[in-house]
Protein backbone atom coordinates (compact mmCIF):
# COMPACT_ATOMS: atom_id res chain seq x y z
CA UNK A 1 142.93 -35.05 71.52
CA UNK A 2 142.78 -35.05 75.41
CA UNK A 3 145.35 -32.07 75.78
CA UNK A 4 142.84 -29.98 73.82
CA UNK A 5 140.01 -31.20 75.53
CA UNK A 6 141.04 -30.28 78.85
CA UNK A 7 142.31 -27.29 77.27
CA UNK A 8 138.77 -26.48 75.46
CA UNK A 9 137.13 -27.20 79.30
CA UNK A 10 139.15 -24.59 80.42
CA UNK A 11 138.34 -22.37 78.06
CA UNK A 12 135.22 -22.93 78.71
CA UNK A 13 135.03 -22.52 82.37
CA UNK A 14 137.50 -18.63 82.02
CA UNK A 15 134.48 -17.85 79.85
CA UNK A 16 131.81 -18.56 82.15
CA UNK A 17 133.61 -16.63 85.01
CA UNK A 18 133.86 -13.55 82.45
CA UNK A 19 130.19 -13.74 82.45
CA UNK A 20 129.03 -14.25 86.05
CA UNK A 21 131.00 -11.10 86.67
CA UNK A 22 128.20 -8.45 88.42
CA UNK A 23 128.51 -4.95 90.12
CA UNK A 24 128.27 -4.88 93.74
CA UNK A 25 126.28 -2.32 93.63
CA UNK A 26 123.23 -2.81 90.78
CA UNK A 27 124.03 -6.29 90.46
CA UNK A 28 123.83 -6.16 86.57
CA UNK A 29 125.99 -8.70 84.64
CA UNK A 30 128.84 -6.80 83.11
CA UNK A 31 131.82 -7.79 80.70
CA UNK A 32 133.81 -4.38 80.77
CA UNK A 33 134.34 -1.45 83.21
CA UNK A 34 134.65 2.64 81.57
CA UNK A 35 138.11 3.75 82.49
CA UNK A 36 136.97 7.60 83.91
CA UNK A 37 140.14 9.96 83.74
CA UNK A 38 140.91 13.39 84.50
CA UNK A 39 142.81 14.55 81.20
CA UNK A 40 143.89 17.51 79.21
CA UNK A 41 142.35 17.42 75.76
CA UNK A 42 143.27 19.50 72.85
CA UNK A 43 140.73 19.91 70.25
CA UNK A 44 141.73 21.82 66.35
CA UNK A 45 138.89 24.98 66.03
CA UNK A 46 138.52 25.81 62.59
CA UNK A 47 137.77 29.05 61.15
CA UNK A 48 134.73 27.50 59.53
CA UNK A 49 133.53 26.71 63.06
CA UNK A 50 134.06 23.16 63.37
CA UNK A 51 136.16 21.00 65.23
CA UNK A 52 138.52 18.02 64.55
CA UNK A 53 137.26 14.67 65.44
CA UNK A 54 140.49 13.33 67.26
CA UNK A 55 141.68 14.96 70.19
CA UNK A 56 145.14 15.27 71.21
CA UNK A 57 145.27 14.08 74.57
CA UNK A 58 148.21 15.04 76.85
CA UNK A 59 149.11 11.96 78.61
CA UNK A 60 148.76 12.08 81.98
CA UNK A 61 148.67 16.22 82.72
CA UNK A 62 146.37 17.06 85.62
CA UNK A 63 145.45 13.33 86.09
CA UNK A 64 143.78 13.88 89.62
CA UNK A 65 141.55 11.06 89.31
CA UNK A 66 141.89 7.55 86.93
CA UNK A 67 139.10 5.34 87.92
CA UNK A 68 137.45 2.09 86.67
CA UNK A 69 133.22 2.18 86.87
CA UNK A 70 130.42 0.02 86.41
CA UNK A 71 128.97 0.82 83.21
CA UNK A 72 125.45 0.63 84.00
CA UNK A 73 125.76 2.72 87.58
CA UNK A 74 128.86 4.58 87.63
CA UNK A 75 130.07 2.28 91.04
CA UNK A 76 134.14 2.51 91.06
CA UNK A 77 135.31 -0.72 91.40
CA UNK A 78 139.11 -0.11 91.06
CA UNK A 79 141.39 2.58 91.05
CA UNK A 80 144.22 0.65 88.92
CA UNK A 81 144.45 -1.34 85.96
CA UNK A 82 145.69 -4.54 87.13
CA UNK A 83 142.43 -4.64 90.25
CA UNK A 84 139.98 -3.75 87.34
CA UNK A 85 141.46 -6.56 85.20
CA UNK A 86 141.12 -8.80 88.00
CA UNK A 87 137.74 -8.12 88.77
CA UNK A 88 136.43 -8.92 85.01
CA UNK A 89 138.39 -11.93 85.38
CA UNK A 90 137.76 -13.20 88.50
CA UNK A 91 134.57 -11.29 90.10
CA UNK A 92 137.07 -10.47 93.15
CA UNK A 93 136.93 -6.66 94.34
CA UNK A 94 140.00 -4.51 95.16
CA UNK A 95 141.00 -5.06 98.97
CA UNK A 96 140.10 -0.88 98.91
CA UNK A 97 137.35 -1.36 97.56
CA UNK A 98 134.32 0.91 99.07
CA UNK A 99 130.66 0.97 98.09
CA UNK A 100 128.53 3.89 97.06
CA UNK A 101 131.55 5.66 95.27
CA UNK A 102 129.56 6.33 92.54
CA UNK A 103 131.16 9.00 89.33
């Protein structure tokens, strides 16, 4: 019973870190960041003049930019994976991080 306890307490406290996670920038409370790439996209034209609803994306082709933004203001708060997953986790911003980058 104590294991899970202190187990349940941790749980607990990851949680409210998740939460108390804000943007630098706007300050608004946010629980995920949009992942903006630069991507080649293949869509299927049909002759009936409609498209397909799942694009083909070519992984990776002419990625000049992979960015992770605030949702509410478009601030980029990391430029990798692992910093963005830190920063939802933790609050802590990328050692590059510089504000008013805003996509």
């Amino acid at each position: 019973m104590l294991i899970i306890n202190i187990i349940d307490d941790r749980m607990v406290e990851e949680k409210k870190k998740y939460e108390d996670v804000e943007c630098p920038s706007c300050h608004s409370k946010i629980d995920y960041l949009i992942n903006k790439q630069d991507a080649i996209v293949d869509y299927e034209f049909h002759s009936d003049g409609s498209y397909n609803h799942e694009p083909e994306v070519e992984d990776g082709a002419g990625m000049d930019y992979n960015w992770w933004v605030c949702p509410d203001c478009g601030e980029q708060i990391a430029d990798n994976e692992e910093d963005a997953l830190k920063f939802l986790r933790t609050g802590v911003l990328p050692k590059g991080y510089k504000k008013g980058l805003k996509y």
